[in-house]
Protein backbone atom coordinates (compact mmCIF):
# COMPACT_ATOMS: atom_id res chain seq x y z
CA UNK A 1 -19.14 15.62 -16.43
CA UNK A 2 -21.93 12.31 -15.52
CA UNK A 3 -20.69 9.07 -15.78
CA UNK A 4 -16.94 9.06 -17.94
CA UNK A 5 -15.85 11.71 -14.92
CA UNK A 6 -17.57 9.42 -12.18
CA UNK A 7 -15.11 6.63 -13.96
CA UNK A 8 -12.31 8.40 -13.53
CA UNK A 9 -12.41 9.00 -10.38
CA UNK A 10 -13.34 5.88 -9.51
CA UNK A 11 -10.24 4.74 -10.90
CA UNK A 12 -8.26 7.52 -9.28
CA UNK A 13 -9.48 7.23 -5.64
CA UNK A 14 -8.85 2.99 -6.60
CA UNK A 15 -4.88 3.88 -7.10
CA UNK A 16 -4.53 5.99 -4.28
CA UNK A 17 -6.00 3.76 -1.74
CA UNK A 18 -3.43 1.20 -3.72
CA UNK A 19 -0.80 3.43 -3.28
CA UNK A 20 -1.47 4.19 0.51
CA UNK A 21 -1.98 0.70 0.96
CA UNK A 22 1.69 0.21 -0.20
CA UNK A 23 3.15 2.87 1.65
CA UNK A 24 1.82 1.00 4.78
CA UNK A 25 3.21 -2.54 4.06
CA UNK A 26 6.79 -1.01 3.28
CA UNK A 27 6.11 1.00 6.71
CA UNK A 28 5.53 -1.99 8.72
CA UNK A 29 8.27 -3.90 6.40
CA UNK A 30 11.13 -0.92 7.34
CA UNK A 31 9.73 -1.38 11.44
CA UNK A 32 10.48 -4.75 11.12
CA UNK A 33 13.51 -4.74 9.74
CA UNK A 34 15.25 -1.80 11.97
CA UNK A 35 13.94 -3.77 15.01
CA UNK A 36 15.63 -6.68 13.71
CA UNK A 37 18.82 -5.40 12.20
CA UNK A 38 19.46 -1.77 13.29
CA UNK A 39 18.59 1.26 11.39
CA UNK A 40 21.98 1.31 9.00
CA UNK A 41 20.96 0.14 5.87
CA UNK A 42 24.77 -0.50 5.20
CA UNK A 43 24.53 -3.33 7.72
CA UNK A 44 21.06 -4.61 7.18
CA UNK A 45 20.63 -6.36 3.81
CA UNK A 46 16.43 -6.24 4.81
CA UNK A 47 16.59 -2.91 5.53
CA UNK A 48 17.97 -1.95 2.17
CA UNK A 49 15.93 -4.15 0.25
CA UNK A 50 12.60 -2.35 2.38
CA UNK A 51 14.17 0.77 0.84
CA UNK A 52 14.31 -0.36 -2.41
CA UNK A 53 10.87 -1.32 -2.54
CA UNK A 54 9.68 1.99 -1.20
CA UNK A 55 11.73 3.60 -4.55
CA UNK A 56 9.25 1.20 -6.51
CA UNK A 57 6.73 2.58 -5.11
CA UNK A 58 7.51 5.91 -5.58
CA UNK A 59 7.24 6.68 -1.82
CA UNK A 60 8.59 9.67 -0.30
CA UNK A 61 12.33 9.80 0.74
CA UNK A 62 10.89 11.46 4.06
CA UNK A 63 8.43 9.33 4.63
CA UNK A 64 11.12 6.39 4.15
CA UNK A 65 13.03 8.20 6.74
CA UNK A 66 10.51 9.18 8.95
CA UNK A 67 9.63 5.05 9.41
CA UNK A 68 12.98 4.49 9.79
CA UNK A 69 13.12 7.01 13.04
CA UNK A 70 10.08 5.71 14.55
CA UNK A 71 11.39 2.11 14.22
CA UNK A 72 14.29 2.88 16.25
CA UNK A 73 12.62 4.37 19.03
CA UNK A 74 11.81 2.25 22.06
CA UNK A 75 7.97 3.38 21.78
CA UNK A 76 7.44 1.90 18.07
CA UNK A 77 4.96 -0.96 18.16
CA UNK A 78 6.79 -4.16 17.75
CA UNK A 79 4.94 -5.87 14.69
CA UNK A 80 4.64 -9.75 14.10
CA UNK A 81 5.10 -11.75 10.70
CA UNK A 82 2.16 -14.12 11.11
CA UNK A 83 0.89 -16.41 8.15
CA UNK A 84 -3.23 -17.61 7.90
CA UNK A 85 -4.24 -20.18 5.63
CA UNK A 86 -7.90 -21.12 4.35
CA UNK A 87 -10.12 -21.16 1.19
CA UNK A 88 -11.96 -18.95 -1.10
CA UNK A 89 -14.89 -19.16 -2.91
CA UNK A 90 -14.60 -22.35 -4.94
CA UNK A 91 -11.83 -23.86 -2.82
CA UNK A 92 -9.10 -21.80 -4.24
CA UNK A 93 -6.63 -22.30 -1.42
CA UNK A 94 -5.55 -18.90 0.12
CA UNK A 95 -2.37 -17.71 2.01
CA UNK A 96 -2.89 -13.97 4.35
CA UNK A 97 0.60 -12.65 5.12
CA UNK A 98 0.48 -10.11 7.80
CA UNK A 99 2.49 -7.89 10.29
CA UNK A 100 0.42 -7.30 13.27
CA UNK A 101 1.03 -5.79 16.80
CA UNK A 102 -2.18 -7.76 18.12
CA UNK A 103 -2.16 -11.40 16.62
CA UNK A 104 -5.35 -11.82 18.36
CA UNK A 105 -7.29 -9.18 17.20
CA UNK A 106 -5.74 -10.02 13.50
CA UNK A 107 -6.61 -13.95 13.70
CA UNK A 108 -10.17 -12.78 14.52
CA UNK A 109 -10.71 -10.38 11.77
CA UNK A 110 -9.55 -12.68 8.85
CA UNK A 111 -11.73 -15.16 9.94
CA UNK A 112 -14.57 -12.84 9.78
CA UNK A 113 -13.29 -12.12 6.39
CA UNK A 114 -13.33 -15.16 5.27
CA UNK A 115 -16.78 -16.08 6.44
CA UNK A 116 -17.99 -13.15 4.95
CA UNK A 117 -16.91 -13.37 1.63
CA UNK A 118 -17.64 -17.26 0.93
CA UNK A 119 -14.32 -18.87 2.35
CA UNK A 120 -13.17 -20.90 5.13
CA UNK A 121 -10.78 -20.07 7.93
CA UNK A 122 -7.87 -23.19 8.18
CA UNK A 123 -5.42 -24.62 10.28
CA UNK A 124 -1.40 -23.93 9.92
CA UNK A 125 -0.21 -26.09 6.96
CA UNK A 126 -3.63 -26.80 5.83
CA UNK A 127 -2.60 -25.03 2.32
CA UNK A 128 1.14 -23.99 2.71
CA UNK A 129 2.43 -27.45 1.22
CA UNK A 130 0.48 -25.89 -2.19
CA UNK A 131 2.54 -22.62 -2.42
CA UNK A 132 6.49 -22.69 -2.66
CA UNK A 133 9.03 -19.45 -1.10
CA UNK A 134 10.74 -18.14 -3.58
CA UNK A 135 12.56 -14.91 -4.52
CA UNK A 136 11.18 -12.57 -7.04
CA UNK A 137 12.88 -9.61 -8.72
CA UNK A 138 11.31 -6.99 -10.65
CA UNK A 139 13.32 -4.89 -12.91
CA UNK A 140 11.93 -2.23 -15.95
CA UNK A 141 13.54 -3.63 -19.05
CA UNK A 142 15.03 -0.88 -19.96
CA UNK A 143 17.24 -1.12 -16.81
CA UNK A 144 18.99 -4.77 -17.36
CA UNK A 145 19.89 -6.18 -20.21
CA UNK A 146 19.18 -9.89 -20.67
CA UNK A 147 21.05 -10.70 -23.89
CA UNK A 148 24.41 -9.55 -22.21
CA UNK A 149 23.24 -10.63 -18.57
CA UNK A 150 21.11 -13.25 -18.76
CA UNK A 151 24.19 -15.99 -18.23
CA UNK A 152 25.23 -14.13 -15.52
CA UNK A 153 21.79 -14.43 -13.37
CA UNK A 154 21.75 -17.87 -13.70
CA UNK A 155 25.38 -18.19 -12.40
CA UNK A 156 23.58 -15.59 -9.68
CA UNK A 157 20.99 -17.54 -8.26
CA UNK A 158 18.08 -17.45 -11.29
CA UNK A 159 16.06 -20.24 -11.65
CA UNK A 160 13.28 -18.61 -13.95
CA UNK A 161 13.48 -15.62 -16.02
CA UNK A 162 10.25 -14.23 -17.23
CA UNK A 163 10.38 -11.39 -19.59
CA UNK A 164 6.97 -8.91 -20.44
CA UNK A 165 5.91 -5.77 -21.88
CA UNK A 166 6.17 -4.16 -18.84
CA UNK A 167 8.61 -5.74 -16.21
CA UNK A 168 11.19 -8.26 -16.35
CA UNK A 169 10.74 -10.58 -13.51
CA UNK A 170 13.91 -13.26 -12.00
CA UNK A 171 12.71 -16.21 -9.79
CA UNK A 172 15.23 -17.60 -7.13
CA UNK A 173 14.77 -20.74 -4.66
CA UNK A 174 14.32 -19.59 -1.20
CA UNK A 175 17.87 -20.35 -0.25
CA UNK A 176 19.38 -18.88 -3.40
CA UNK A 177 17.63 -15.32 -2.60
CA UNK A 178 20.37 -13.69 -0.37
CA UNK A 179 23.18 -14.54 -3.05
CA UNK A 180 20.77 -12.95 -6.33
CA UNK A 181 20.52 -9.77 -3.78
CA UNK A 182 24.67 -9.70 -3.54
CA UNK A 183 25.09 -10.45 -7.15
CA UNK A 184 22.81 -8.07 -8.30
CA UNK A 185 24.41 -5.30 -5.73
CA UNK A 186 27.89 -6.24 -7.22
CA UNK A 187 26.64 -5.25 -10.91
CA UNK A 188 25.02 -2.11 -9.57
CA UNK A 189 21.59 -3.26 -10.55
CA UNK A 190 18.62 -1.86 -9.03
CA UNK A 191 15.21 -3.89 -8.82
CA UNK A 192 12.07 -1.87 -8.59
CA UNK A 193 11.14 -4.83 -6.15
CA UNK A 194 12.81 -7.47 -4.21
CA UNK A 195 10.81 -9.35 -2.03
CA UNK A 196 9.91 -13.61 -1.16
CA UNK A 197 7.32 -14.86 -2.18
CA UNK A 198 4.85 -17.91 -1.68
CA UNK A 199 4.15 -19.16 -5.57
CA UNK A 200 1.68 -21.66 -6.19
CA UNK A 201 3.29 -24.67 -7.36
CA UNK A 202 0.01 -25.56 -9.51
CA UNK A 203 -3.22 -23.20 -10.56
CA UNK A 204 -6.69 -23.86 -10.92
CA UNK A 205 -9.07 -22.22 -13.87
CA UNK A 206 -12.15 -20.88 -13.02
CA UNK A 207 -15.17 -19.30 -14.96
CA UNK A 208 -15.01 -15.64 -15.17
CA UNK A 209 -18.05 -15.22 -12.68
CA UNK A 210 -16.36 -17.91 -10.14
CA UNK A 211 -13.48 -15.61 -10.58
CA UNK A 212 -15.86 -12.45 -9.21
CA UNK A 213 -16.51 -14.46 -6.19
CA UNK A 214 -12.60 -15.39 -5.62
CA UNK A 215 -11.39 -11.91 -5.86
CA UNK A 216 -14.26 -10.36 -3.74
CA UNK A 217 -12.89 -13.08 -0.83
CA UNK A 218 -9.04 -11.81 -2.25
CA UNK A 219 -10.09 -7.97 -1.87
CA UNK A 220 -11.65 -8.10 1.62
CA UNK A 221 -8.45 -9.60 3.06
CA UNK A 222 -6.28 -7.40 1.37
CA UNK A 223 -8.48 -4.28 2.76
CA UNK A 224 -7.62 -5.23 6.38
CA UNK A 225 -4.98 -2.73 7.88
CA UNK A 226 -2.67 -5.78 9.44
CA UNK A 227 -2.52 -7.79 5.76
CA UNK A 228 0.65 -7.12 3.87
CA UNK A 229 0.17 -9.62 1.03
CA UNK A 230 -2.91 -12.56 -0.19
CA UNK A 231 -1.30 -14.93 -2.18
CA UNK A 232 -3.99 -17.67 -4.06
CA UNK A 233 -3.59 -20.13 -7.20
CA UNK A 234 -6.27 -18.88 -9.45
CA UNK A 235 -5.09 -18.74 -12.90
């Protein structure tokens, strides 16, 4: 078998630590949203959007359920949204979304990370004015149809429409996100993800081995268990 079967599992044990990864955030993302909405998905517009993403993700109905149970029981850990800002290799500024039940423990082990990996550990709003929230929709193309649609998102809420081999992605302002989720509900169209985001309003090139050094930073903070997403500007 040697190396070409060392590869592939390399790759393989690399997309299910990916995948198990994701089946954690949308845990902690369900938690949060039953604790602050109720466990009816009817009546919580996170909720079902939490569930919508676990369908992207291909994650178990029962496990979906299961999260939902354990959220509405008085012993469930109550998580935190907390935000960290600093710098990666090469001052690539760096936001660390997270959902923790210990913001202490958390604050101290992305600073670590940092350190470790070449970055810098900063204070609240040291980066933030570089990114901007918005809301990002995912679709497969073969699922909406822009030429008849397109129109119709704008009137929604879209403010960018980006269209690829693989995924067609909608871009709403922060404010405009709750209204695209309604639209899109009253069409009965089904992102595989709905979710805001912090884009970088500009990006910054790098050489392909001070790109190395970036992502190492990128991929130690995104390996700790209370990190749900590492947003950066490298191009």
């Amino acid at each position: 078998m040697g190396r070409v079967f060392e590869k592939r599992k390399h790759k393989m044990f690399a997309r299910f630590d990916r995948m198990a990864k994701g089946f954690t955030r949308i845990g902690k993302d369900i938690a949060i949203a039953v604790k602050l909405g109720g466990p009816n998905p009817d009546n919580n517009p996170r909720l079902r959007m939490a569930i919508q993403n676990a369908k992207g993700i291909n994650m178990p109905k029962d496990r979906v359920e299961n999260a939902i149970k354990r959220a509405s029981s008085k012993d469930e850990k109550d998580f935190q949204e907390v935000i960290y800002e600093g710098y990666a290799p090469h001052g690539i500024p760096v936001l660390v979304e997270c959902a923790t039940d210990n913001p202490t423990r958390t604050v101290a082990n992305i600073r670590l990370r940092f350190s470790k990996n070449g970055g810098s550990m900063g204070n609240s709003g040291s980066v933030g004015f570089m990114f901007e929230r918005k809301g990002v929709f995912k679709f497969d193309p073969a699922k909406l149809n822009l030429d008849e649609l397109e129109l119709d998102l704008i009137d929604g809420g879209a403010e960018d429409i980006h269209k690829e081999e693989e995924e067609i992605i909608i871009y709403t302002k922060f404010t405009e996100f709750g209204h695209m989720q309604k639209f899109l509900e009253s069409k009965g169209l089904e992102p595989k993800s709905s979710e805001l985001q912090f884009i970088p309003t500009t990006t910054k090139e790098l050489s392909e081995a001070e790109q190395d050094e970036v992502m190492e930073c990128v991929t130690a903070l995104e390996e700790d268990e209370d990190v749900q997403v590492v947003y950066h500007n490298l191009a």
